[in-house]
PDB file of N, CA and C in Angstrom:
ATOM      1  N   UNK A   1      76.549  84.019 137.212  1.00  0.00           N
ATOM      2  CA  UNK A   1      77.531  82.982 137.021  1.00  0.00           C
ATOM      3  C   UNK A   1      78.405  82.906 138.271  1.00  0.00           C
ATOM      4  N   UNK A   2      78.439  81.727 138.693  1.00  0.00           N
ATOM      5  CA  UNK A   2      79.364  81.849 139.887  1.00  0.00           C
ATOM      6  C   UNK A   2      81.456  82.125 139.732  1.00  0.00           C
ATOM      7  N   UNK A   3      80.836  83.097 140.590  1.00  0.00           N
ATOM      8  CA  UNK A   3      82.640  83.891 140.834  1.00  0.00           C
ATOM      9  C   UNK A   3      83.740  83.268 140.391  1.00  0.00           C
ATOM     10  N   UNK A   4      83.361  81.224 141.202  1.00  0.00           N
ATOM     11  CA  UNK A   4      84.818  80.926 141.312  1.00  0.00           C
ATOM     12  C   UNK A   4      84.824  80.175 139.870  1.00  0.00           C
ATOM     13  N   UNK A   5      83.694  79.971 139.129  1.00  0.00           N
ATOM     14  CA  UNK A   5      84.063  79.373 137.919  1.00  0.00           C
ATOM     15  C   UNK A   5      84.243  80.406 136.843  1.00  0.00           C
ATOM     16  N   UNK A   6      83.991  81.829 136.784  1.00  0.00           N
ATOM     17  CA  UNK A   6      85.071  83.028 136.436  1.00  0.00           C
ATOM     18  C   UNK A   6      86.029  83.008 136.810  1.00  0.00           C
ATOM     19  N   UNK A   7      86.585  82.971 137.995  1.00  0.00           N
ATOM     20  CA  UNK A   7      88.081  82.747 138.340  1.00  0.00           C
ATOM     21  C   UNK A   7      89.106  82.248 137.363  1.00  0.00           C
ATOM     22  N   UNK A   8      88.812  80.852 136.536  1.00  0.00           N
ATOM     23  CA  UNK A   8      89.510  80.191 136.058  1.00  0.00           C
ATOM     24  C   UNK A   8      89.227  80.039 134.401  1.00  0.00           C
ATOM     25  N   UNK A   9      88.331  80.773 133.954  1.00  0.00           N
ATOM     26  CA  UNK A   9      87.840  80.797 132.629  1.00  0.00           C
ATOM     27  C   UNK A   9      88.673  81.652 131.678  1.00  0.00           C
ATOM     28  N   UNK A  10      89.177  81.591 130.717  1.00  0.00           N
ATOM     29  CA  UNK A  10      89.822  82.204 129.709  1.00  0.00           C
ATOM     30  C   UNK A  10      89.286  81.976 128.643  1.00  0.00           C
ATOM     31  N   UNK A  11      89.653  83.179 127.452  1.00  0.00           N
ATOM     32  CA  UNK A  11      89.430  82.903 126.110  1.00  0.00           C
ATOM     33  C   UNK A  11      89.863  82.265 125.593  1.00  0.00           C
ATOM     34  N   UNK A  12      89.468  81.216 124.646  1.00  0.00           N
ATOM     35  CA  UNK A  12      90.150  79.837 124.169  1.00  0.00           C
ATOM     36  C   UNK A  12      91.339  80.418 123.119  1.00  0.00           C
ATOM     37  N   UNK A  13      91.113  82.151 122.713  1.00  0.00           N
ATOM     38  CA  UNK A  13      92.009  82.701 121.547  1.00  0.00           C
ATOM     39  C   UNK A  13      92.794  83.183 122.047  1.00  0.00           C
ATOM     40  N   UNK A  14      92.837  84.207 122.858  1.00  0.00           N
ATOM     41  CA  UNK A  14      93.686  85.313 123.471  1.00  0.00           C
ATOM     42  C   UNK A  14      94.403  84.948 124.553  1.00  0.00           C
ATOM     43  N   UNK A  15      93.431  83.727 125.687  1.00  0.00           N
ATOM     44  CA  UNK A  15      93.856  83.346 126.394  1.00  0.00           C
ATOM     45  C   UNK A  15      93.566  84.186 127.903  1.00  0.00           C
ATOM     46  N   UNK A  16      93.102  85.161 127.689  1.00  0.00           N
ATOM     47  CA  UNK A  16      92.879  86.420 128.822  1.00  0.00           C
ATOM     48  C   UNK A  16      91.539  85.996 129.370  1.00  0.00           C
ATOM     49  N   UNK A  17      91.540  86.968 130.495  1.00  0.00           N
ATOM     50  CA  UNK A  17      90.294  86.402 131.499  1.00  0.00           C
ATOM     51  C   UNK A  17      89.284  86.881 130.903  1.00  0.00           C
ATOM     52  N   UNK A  18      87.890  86.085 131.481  1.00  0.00           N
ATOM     53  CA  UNK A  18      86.632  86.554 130.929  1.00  0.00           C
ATOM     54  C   UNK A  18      86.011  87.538 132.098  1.00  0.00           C
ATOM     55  N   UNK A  19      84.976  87.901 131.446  1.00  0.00           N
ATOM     56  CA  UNK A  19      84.138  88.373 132.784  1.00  0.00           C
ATOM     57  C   UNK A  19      82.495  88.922 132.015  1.00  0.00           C
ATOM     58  N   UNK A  20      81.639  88.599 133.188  1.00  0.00           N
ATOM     59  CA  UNK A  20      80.302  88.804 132.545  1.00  0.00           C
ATOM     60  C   UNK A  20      79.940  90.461 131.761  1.00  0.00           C
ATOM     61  N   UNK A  21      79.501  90.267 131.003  1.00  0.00           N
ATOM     62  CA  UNK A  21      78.837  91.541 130.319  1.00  0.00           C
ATOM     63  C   UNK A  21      77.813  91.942 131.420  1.00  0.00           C
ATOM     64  N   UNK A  22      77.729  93.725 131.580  1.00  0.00           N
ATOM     65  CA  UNK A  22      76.664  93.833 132.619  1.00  0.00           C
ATOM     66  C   UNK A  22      75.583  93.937 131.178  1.00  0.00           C
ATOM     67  N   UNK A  23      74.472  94.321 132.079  1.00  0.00           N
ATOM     68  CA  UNK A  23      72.856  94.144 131.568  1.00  0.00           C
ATOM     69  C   UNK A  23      72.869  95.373 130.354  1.00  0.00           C
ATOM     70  N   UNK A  24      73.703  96.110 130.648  1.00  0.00           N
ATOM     71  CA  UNK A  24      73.819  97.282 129.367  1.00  0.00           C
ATOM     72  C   UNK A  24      74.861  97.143 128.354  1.00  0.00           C
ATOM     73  N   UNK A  25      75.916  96.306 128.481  1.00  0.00           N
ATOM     74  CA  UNK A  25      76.059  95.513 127.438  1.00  0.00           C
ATOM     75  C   UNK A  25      75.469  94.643 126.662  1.00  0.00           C
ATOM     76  N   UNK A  26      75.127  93.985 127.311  1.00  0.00           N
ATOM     77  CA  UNK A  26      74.241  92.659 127.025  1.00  0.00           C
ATOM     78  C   UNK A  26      72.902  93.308 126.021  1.00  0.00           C
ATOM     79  N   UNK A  27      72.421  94.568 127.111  1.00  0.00           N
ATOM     80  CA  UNK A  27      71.367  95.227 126.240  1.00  0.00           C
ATOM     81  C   UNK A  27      71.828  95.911 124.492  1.00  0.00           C
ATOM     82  N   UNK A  28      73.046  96.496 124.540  1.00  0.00           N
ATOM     83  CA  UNK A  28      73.842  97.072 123.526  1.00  0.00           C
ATOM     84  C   UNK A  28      74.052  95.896 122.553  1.00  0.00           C
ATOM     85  N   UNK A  29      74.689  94.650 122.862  1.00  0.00           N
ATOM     86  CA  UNK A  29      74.783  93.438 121.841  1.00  0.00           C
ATOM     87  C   UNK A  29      73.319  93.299 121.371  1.00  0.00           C
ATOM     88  N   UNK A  30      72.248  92.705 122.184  1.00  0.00           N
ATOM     89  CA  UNK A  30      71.158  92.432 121.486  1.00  0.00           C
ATOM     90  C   UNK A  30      70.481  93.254 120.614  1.00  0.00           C
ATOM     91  N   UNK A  31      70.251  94.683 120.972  1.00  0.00           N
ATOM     92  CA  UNK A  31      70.209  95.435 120.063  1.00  0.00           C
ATOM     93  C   UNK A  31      70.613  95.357 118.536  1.00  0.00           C
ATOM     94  N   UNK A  32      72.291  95.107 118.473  1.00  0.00           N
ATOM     95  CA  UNK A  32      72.765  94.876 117.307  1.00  0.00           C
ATOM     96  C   UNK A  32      72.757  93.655 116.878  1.00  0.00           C
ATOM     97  N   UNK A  33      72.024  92.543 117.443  1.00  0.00           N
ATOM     98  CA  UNK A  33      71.749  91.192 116.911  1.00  0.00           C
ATOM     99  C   UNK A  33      70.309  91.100 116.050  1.00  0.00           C
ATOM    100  N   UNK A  34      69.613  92.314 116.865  1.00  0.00           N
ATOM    101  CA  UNK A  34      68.339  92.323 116.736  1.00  0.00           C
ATOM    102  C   UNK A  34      68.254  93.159 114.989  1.00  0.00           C
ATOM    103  N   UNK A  35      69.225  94.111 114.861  1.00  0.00           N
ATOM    104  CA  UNK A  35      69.301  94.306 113.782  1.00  0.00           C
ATOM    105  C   UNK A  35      70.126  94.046 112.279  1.00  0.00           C
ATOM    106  N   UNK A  36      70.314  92.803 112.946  1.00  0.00           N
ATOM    107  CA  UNK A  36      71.039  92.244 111.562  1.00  0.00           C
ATOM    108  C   UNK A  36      72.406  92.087 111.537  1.00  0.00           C
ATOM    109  N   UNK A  37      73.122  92.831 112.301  1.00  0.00           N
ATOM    110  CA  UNK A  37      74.589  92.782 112.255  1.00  0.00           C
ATOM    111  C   UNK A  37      75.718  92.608 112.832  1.00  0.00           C
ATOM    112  N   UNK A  38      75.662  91.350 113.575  1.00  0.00           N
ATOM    113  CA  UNK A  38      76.485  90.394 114.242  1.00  0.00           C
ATOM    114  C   UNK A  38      76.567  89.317 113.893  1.00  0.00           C
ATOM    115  N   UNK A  39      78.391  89.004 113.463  1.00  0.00           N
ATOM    116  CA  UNK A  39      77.997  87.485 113.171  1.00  0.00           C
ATOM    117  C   UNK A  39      79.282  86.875 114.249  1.00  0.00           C
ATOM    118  N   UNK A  40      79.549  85.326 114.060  1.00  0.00           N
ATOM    119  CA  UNK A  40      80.422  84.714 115.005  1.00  0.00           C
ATOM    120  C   UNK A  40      81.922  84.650 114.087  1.00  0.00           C
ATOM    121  N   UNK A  41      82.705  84.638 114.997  1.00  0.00           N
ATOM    122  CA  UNK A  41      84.279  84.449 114.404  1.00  0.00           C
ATOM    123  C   UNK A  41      84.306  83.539 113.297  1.00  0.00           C
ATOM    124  N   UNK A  42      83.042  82.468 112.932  1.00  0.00           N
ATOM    125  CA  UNK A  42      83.157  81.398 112.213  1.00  0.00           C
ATOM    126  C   UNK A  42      82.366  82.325 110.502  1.00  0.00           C
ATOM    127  N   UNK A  43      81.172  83.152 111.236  1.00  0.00           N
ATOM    128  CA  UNK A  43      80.947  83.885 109.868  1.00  0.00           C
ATOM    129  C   UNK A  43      79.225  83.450 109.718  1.00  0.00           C
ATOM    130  N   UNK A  44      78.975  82.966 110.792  1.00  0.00           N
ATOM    131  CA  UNK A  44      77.504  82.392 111.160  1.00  0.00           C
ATOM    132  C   UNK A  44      76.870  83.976 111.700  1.00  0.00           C
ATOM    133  N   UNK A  45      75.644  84.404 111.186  1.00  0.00           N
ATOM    134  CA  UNK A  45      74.810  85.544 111.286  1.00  0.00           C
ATOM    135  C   UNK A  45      74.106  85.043 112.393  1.00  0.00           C
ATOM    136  N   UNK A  46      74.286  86.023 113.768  1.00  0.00           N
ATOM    137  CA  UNK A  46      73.544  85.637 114.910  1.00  0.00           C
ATOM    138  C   UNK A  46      72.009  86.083 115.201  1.00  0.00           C
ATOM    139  N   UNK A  47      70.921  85.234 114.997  1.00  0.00           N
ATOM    140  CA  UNK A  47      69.429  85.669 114.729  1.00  0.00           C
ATOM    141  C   UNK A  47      68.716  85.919 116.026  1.00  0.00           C
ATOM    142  N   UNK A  48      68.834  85.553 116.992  1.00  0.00           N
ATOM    143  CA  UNK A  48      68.261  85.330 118.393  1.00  0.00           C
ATOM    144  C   UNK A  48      68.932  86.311 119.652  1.00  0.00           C
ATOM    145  N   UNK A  49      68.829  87.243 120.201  1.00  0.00           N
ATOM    146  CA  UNK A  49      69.556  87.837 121.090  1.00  0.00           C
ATOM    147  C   UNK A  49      70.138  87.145 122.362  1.00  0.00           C
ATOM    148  N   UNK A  50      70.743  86.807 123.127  1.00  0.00           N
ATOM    149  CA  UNK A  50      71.730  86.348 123.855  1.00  0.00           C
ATOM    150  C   UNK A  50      70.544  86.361 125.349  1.00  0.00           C
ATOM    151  N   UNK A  51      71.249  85.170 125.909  1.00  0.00           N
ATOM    152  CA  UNK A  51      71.034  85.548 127.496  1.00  0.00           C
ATOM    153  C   UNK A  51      71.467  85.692 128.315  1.00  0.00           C
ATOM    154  N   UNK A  52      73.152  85.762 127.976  1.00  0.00           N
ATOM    155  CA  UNK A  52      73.833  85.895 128.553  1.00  0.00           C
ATOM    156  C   UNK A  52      75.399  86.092 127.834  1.00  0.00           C
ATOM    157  N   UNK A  53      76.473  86.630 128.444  1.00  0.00           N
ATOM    158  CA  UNK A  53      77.605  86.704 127.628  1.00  0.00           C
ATOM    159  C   UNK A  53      78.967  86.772 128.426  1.00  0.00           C
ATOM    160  N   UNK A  54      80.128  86.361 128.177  1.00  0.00           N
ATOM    161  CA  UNK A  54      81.475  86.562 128.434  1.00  0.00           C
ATOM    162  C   UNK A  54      81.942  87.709 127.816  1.00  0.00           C
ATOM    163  N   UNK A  55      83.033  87.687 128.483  1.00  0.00           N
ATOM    164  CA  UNK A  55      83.362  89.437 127.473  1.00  0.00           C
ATOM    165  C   UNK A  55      85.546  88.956 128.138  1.00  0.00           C
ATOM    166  N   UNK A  56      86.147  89.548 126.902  1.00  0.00           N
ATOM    167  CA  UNK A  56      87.357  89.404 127.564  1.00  0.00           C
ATOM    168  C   UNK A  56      87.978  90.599 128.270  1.00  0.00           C
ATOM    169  N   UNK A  57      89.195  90.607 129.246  1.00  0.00           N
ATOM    170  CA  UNK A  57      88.781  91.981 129.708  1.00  0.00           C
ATOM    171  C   UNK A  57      89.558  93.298 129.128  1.00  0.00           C
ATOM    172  N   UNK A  58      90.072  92.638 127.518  1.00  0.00           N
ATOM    173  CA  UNK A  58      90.534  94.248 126.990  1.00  0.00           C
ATOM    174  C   UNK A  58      89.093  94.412 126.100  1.00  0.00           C
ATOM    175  N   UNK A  59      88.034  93.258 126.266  1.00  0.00           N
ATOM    176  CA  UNK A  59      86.715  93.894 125.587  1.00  0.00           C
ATOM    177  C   UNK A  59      86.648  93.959 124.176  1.00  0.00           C
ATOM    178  N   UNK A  60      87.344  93.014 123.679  1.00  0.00           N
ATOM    179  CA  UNK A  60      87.826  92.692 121.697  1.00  0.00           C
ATOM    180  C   UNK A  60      86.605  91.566 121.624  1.00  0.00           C
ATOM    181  N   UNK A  61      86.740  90.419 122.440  1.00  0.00           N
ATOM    182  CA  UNK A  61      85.843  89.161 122.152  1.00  0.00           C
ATOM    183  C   UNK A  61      85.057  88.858 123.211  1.00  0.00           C
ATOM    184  N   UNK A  62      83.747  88.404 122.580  1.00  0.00           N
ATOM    185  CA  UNK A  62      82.737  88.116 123.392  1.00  0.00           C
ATOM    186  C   UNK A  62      81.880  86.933 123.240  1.00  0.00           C
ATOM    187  N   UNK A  63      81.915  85.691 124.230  1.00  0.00           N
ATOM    188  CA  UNK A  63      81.576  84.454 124.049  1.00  0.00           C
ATOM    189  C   UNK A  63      80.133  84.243 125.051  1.00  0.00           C
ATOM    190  N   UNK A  64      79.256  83.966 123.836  1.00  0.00           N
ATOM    191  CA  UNK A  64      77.708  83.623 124.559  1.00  0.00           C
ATOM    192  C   UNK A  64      77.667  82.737 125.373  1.00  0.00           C
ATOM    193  N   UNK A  65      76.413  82.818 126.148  1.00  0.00           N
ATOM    194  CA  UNK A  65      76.154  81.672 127.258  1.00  0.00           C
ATOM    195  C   UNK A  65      74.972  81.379 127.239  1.00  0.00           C
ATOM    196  N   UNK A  66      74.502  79.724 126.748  1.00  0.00           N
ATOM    197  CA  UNK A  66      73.583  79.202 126.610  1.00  0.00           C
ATOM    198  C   UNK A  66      73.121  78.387 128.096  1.00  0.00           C
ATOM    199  N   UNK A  67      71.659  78.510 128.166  1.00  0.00           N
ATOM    200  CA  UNK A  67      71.189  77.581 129.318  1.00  0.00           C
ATOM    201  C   UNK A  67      72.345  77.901 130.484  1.00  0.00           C
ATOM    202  N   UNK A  68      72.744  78.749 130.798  1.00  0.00           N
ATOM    203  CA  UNK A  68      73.709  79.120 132.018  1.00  0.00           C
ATOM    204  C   UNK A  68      75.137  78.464 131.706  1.00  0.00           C
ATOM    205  N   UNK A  69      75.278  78.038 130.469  1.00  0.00           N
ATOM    206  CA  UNK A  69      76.653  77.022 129.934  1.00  0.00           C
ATOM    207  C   UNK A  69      77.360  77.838 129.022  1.00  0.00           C
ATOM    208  N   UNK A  70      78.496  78.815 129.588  1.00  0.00           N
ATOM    209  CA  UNK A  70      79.671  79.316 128.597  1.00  0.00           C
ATOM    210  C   UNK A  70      80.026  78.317 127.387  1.00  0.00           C
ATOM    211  N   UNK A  71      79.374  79.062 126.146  1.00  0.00           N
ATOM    212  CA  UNK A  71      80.358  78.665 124.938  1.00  0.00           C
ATOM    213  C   UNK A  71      81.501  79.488 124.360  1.00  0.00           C
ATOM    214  N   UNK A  72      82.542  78.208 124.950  1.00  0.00           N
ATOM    215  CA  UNK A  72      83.794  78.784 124.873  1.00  0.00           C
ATOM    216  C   UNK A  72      84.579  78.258 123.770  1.00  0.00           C
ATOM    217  N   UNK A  73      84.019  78.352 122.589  1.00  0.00           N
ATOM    218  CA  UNK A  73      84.218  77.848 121.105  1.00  0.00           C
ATOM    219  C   UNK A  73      85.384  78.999 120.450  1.00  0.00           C
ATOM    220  N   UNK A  74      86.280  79.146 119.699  1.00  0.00           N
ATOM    221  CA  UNK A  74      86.475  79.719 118.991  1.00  0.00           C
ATOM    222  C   UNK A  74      85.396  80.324 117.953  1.00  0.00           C
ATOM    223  N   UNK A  75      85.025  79.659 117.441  1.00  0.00           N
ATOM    224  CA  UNK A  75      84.062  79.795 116.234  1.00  0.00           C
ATOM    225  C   UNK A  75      82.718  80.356 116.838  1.00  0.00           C
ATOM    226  N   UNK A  76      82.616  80.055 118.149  1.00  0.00           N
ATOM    227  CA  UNK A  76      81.210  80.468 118.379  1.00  0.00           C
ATOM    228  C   UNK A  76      81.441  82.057 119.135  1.00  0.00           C
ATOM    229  N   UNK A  77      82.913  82.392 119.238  1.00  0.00           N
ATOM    230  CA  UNK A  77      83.030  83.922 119.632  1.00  0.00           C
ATOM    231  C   UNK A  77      82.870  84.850 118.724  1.00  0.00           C
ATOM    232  N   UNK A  78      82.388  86.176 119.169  1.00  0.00           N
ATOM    233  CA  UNK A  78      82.085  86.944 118.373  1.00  0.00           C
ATOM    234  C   UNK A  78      83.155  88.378 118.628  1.00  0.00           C
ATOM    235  N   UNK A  79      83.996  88.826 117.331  1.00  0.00           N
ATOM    236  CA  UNK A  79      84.730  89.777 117.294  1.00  0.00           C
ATOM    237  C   UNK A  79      84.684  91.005 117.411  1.00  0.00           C
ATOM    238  N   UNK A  80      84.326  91.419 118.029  1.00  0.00           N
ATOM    239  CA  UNK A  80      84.123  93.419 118.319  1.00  0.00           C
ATOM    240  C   UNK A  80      84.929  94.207 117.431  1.00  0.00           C
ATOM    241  N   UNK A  81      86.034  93.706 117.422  1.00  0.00           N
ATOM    242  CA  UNK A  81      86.820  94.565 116.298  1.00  0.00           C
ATOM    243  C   UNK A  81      86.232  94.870 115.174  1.00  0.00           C
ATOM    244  N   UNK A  82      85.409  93.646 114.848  1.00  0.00           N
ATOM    245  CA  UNK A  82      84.997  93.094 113.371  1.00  0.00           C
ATOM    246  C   UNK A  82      83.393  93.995 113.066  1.00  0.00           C
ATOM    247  N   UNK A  83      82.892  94.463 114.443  1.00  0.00           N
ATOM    248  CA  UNK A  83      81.632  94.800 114.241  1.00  0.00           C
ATOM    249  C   UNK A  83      82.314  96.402 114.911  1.00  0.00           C
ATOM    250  N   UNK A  84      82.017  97.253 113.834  1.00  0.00           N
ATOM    251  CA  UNK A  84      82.068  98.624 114.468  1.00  0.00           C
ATOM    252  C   UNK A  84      80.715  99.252 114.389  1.00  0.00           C
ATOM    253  N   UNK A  85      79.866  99.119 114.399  1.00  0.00           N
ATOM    254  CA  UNK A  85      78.638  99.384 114.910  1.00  0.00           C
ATOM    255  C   UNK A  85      78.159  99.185 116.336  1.00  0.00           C
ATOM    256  N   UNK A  86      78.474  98.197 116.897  1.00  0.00           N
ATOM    257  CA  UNK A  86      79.028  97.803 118.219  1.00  0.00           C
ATOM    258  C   UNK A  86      79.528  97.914 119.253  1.00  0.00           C
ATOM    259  N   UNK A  87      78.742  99.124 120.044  1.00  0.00           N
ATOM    260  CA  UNK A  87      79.799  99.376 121.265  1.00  0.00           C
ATOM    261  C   UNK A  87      79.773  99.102 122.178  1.00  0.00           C
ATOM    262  N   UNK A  88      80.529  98.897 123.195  1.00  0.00           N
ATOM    263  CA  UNK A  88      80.241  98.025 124.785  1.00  0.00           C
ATOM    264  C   UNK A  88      80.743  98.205 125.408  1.00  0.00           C
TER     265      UNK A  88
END
């Protein structure tokens, strides 16, 4: 993802900066997508593992990225707090 459009990206909730998940996060989420137990802030069960992800940087919320396009939805973020199985 390019730098300078991180630069200016925030969480639509918290408001705090984003920043990419490395590949062992990313690997750690799919894992737990892969087994059933991640869903989105909205309460939607996530079936498909990610190709990418935002992460905020105290690391509570984490917003997917489709086709190289941050979804920066409320509803489409997913709560870490909420998943303690989940570590990253």
């Amino acid at each position: 993802m390019d730098s300078k459009l991180l630069d200016i990206l925030c969480c639509p909730v918290t408001l705090k900066p984003l920043g990419e998940l490395t590949a062992d996060q990313l690997s750690q989420l799919n894992a737990a997508i892969s087994e059933g137990g991640v869903h989105t802030r909205s309460g939607d069960l996530l079936e498909h593992p990610l190709d990418g992800a935002l992460i905020t940087e105290d690391a509570r919320l984490v917003y997917p990225v489709a086709d190289g396009v941050p979804v920066l939805l409320e509803e489409a973020g997913i709560d870490l707090a909420a998943h303690e199985g989940v570590q990253i």
